[in-house]
Protein backbone atom coordinates (compact mmCIF):
# COMPACT_ATOMS: atom_id res chain seq x y z
CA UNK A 1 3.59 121.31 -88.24
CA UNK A 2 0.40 121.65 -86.01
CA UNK A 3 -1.10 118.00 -85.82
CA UNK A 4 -4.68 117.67 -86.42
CA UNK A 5 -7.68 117.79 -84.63
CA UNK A 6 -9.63 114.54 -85.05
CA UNK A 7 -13.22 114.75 -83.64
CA UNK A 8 -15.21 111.57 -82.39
CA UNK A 9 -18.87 112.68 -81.66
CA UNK A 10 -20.80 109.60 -80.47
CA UNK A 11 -23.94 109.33 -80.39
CA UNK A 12 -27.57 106.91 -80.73
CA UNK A 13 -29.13 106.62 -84.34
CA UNK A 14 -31.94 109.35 -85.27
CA UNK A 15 -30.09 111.96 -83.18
CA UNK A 16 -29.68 114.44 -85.86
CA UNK A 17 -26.21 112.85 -86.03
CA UNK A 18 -26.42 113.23 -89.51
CA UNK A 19 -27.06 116.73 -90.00
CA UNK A 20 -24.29 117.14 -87.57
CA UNK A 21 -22.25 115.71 -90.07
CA UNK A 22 -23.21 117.63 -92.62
CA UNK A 23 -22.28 120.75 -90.60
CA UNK A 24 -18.99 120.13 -90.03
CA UNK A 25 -18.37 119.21 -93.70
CA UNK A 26 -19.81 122.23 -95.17
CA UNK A 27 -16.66 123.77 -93.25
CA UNK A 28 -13.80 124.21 -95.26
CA UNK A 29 -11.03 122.63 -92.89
CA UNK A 30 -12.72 119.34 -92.04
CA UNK A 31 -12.69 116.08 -93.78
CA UNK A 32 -15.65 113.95 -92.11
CA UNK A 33 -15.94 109.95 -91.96
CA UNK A 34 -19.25 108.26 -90.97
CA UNK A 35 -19.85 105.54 -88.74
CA UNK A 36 -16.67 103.54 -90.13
CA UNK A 37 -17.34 100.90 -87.75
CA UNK A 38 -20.51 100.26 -88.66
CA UNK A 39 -19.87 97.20 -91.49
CA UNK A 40 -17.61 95.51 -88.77
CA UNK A 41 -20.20 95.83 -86.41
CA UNK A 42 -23.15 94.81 -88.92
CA UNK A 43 -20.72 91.70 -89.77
CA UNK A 44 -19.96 90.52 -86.70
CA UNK A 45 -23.27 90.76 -84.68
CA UNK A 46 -25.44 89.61 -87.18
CA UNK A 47 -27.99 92.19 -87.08
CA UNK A 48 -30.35 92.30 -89.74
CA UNK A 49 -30.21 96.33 -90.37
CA UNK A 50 -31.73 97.71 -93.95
CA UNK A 51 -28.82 97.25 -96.16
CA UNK A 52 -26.49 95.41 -94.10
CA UNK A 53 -25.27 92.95 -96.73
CA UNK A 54 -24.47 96.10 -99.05
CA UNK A 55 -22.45 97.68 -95.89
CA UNK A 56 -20.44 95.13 -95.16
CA UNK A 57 -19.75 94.17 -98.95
CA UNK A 58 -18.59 98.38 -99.16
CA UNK A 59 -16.62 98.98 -96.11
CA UNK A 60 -13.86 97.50 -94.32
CA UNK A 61 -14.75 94.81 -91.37
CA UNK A 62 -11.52 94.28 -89.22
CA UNK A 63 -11.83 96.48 -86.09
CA UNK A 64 -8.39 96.95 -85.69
CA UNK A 65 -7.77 98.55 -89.63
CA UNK A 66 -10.64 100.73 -88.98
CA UNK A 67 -9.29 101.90 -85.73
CA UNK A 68 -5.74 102.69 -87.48
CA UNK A 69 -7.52 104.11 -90.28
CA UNK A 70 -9.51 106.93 -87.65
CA UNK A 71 -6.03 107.56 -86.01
CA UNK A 72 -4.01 108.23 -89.29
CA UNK A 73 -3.62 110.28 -92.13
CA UNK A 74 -6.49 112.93 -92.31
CA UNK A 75 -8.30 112.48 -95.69
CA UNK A 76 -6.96 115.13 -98.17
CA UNK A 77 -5.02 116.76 -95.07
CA UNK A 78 -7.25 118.60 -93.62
CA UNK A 79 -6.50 120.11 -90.25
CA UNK A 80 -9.77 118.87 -88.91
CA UNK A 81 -11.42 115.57 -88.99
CA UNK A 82 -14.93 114.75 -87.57
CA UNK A 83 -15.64 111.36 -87.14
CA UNK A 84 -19.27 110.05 -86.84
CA UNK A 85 -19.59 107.05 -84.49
CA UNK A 86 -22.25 105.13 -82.29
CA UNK A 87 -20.83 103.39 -79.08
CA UNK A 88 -23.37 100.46 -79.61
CA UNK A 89 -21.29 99.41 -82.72
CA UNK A 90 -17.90 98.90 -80.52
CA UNK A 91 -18.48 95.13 -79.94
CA UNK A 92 -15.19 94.24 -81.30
CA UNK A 93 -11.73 94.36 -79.92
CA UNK A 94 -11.19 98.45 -79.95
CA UNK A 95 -12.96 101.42 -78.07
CA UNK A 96 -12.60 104.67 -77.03
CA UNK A 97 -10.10 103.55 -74.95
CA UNK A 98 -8.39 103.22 -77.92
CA UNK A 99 -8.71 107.18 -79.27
CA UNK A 100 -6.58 109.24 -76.41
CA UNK A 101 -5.63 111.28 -79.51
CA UNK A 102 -9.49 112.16 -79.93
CA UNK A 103 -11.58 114.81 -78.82
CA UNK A 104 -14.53 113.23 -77.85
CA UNK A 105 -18.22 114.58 -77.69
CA UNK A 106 -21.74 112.91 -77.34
CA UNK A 107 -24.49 113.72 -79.09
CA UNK A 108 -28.30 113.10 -77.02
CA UNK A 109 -31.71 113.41 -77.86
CA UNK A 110 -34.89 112.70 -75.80
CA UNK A 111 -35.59 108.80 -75.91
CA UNK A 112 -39.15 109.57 -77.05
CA UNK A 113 -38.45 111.44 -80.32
CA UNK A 114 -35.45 108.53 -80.86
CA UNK A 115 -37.97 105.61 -80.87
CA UNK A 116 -40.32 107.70 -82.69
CA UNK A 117 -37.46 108.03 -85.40
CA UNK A 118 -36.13 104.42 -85.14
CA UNK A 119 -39.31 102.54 -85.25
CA UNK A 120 -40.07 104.32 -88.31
CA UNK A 121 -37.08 102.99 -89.99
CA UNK A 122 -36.03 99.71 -88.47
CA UNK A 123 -37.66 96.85 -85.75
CA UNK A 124 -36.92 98.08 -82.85
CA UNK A 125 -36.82 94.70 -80.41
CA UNK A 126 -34.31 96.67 -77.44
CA UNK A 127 -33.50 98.99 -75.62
CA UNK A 128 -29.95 98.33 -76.41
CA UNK A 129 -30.26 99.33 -79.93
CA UNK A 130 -30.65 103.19 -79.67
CA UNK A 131 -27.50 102.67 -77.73
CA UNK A 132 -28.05 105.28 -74.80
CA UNK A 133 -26.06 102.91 -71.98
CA UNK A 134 -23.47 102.40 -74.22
CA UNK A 135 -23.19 106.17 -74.74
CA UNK A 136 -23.21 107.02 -70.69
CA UNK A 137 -20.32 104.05 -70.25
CA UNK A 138 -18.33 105.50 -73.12
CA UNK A 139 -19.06 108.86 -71.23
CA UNK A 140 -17.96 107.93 -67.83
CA UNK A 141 -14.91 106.19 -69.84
CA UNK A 142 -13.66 108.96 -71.03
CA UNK A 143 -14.36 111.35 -67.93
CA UNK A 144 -12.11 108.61 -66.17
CA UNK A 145 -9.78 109.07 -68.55
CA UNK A 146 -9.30 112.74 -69.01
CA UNK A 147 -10.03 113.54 -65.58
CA UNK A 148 -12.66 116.52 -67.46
CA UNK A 149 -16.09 116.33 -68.13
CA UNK A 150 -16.52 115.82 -71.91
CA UNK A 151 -18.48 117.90 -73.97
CA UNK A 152 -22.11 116.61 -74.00
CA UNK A 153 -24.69 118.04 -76.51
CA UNK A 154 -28.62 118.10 -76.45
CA UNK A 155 -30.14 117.50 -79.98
CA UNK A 156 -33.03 119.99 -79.03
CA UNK A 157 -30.49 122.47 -77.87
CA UNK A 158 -28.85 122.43 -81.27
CA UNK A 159 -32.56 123.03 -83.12
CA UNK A 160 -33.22 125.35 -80.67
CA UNK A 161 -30.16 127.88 -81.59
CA UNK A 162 -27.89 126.23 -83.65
CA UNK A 163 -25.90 129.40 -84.30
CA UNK A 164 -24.83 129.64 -80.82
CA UNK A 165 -24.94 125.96 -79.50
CA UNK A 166 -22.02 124.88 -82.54
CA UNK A 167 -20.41 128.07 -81.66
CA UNK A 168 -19.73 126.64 -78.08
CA UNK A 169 -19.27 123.72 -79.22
CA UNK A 170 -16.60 125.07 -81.32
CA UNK A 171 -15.26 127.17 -78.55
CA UNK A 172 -15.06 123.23 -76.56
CA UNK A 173 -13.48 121.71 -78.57
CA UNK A 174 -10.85 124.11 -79.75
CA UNK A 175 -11.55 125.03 -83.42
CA UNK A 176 -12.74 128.25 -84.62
CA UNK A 177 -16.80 128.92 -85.04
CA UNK A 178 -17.35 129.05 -88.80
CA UNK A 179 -21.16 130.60 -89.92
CA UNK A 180 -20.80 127.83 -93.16
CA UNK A 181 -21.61 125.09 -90.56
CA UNK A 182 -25.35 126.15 -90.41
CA UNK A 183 -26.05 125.17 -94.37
CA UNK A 184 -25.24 122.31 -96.49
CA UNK A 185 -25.53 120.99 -100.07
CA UNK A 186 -29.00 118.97 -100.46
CA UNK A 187 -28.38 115.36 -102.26
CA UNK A 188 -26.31 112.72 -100.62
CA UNK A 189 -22.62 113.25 -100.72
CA UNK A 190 -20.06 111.22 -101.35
CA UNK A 191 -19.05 110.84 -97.62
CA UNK A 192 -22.46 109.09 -96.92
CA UNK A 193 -22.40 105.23 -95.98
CA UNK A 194 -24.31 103.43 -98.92
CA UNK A 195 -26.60 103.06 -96.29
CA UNK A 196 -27.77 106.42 -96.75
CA UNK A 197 -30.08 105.12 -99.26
CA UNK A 198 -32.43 104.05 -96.41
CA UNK A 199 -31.95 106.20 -93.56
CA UNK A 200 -30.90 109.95 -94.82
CA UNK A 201 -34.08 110.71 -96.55
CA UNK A 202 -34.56 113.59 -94.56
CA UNK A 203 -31.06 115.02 -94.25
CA UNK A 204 -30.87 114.99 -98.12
CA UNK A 205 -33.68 116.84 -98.86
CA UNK A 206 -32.71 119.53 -96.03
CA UNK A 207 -29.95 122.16 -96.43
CA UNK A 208 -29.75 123.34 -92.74
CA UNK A 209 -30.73 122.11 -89.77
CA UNK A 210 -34.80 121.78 -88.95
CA UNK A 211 -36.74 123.49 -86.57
CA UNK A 212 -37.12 123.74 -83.13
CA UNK A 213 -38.92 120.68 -81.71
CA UNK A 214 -42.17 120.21 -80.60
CA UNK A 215 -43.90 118.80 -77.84
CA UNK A 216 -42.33 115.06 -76.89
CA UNK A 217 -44.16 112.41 -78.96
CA UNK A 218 -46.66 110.23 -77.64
CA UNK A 219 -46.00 106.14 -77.58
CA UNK A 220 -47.36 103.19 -76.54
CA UNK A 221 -46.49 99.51 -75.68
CA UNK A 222 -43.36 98.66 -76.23
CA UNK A 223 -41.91 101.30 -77.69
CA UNK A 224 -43.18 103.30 -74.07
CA UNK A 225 -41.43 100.56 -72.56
CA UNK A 226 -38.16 101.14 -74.80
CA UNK A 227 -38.26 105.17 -74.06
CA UNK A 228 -38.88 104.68 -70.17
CA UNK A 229 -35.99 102.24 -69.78
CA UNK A 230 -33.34 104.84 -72.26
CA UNK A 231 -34.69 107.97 -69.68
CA UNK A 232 -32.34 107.34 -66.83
CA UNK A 233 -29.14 106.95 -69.45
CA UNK A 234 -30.37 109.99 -70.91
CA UNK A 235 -30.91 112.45 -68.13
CA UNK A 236 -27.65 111.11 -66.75
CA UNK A 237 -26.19 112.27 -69.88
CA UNK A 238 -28.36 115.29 -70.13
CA UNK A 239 -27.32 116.62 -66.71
CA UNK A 240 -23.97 117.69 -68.57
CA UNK A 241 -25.14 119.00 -71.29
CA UNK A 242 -23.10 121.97 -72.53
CA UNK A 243 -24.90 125.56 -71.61
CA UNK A 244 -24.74 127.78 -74.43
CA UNK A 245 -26.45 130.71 -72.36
């Protein structure tokens, strides 16, 4: 019996990681989970995200279940299993240290239009909370690792062509290109966090992904200061983006 391909695609909040998810489960072969760590995370830092005491209340909190949970059974046995997940929420006892079974990917997006995003949402008081040195350590982590370069995707790359940029990604990760991954069912769906009440607006009202981006947003003060200090993470990251060309 082939074993299945579990997916981890890490990445920063308002990186279109959502709509990403929704791609992969409009496939027919993949179950998808999202951000399961995030009530152990939201219980055991304290932070004071929209919804947190309804998260933690829904979801189990012990790292170490969650982790056993990602590496067992696939839910309703599907062949492939993509797993949503944010680095910055791995301040437990587990990491991706702890997924060699995983094929791991990272999701970017251009600091500017991810504090634009955020601070529309949440306080944003750090640059820690968008998460982009936690995704270049988990990175380098995993190049270590594997001795490859893991797959690395550009947000504006995806809204650019998403036909061809999930059809390498595909191609990277080992699981055939399927045209269904380009629409989705409006509404929330019953894979959402309950936190999807707050922050999927947009997602649920789309049925595909949006279009290509414009120009970089302007910003000010501190949330300049937030973007300037994520750049040198990101263009790190950036400089290994996959090249769908």
């Amino acid at each position: 019996m082939t074993s299945p391909i579990r997916i981890a695609m890490w990445s920063g909040p308002r990186n279109i990681s959502t709509a990403m998810m929704r791609s992969f489960g409009a496939r027919g072969d993949c179950a998808v989970s999202d951000e399961p760590f995030y009530g152990a995370f939201l219980k055991h830092s304290g932070e004071s995200h929209p919804m947190a005491a309804e998260t933690i209340a829904d979801m189990d909190c012990d790292w170490h279940s969650v982790l056993a949970a990602q590496c067992g059974p696939v839910p309703g046995g599907a062949p492939v299993w993509y797993q949503k997940h944010m680095p910055h929420h791995m301040i437990g006892g587990v990491d991706i240290r702890d997924m060699p079974g995983h094929k791991h990917a990272f999701l970017i997006r251009a600091p500017e239009r991810v504090v634009a995003s955020y601070r529309a949402k949440n306080e944003l008081r750090r640059p820690e909370m968008l998460g982009f040195a936690q995704l270049r350590e988990y990175f380098d982590l995993e190049a270590d690792r594997s001795g490859t370069v893991p797959v690395v995707l550009d947000s504006d790359a995806i809204l650019r062509d998403p036909p061809k940029v999930l059809a390498c990604l595909c191609a990277a990760l080992g699981i055939a290109w399927d045209p269904a991954m380009l629409t989705w069912q409006n509404g929330p769906l019953p894979e959402d966090g309950v936190w999807g009440a707050h922050w999927y607006d947009k997602v649920n009202a789309s049925t595909g992904f949006g279009s290509a981006p414009g120009p970089l947003p302007e910003l000010d003060g501190q949330y300049r200061k937030v973007a300037d200090d994520c750049r040198e993470d990101y263009e790190y990251l950036a400089s290994h983006a996959l090249n769908a060309d």
